[in-house]
Protein backbone atom coordinates (compact mmCIF):
# COMPACT_ATOMS: atom_id res chain seq x y z
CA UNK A 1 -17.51 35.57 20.24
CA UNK A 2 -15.42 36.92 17.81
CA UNK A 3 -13.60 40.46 18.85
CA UNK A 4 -13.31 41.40 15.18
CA UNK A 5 -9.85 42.56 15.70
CA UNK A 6 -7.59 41.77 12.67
CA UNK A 7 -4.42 40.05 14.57
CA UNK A 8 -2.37 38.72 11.84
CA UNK A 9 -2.62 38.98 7.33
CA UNK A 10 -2.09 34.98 6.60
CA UNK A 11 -1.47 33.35 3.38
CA UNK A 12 -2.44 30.47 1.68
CA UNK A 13 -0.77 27.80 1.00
CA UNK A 14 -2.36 25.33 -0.52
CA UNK A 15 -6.07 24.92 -1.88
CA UNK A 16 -6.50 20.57 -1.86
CA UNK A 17 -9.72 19.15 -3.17
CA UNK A 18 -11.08 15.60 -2.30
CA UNK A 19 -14.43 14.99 -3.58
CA UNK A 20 -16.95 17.64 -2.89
CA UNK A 21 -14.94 19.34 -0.01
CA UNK A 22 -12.21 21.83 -0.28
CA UNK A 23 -9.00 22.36 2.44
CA UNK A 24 -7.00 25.19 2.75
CA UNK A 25 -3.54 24.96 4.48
CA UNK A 26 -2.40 28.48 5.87
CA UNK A 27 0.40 30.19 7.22
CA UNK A 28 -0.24 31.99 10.61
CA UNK A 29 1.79 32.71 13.82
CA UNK A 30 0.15 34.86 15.78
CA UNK A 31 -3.22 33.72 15.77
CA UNK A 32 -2.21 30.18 16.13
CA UNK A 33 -0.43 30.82 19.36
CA UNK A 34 -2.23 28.86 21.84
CA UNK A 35 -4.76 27.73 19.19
CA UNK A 36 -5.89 23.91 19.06
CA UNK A 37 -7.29 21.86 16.86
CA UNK A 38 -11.33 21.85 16.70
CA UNK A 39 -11.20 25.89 17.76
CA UNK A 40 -12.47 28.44 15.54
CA UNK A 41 -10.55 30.96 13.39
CA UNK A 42 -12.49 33.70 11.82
CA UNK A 43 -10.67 34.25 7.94
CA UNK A 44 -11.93 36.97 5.99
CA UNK A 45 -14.63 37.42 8.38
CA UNK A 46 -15.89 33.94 7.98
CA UNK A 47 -15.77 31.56 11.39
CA UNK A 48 -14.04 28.02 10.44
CA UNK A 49 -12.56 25.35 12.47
CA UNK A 50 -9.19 24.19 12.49
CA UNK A 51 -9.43 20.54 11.36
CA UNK A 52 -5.09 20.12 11.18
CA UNK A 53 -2.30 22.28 13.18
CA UNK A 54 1.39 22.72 13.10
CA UNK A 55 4.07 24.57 13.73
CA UNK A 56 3.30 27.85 11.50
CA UNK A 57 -0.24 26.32 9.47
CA UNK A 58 -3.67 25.30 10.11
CA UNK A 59 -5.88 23.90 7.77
CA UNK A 60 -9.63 23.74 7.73
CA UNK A 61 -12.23 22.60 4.98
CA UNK A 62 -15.72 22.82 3.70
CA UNK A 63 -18.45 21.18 1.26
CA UNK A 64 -20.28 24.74 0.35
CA UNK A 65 -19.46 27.07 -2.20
CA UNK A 66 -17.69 29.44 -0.62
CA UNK A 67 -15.24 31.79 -2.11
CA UNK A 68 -12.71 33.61 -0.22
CA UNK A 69 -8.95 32.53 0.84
CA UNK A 70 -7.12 33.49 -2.38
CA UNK A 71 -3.67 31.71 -2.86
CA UNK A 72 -1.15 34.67 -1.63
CA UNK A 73 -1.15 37.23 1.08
CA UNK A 74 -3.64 39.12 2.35
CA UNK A 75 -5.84 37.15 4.61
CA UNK A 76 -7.24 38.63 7.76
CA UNK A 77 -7.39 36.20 10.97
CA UNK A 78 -8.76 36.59 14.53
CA UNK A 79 -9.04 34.26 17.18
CA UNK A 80 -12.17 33.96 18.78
CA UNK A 81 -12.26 35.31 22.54
């Protein structure tokens, strides 16, 4: 479950697209402290899985037409609980 508690604005780095599925690479620190890969972030309110980690990004994708996750600041993360 999601607490719904903004924890961190993020930004986004990059937007890549490969076929019919989108990736975003952001820039996080707080809510990728003890985060792993295959746990969910919610972003904008939307719950998506971190598919890539490093040291201060995660990236995640989807095949759906979803719009959110503008390049820039402004991003709202929490980590599910």
């Amino acid at each position: 479950m999601f607490t719904g508690i903004i924890e961190e604005l993020g930004k986004v780095k990059k937007i890549m697209h490969k076929g019919k599925m989108r990736f975003f690479e952001i820039t996080a620190d707080k809510a990728l402290q003890s985060t792993r890969e295959g746990e969910s972030i919610a972003v904008n309110g939307v719950c998506l899985t971190v598919v890539s980690l490093q040291d201060n990004f995660f990236s995640f994708g989807f095949s759906f037409g979803l719009e959110f996750g503008c390049p820039g600041p402004g991003n709202n993360f929490s980590r599910y609980a």
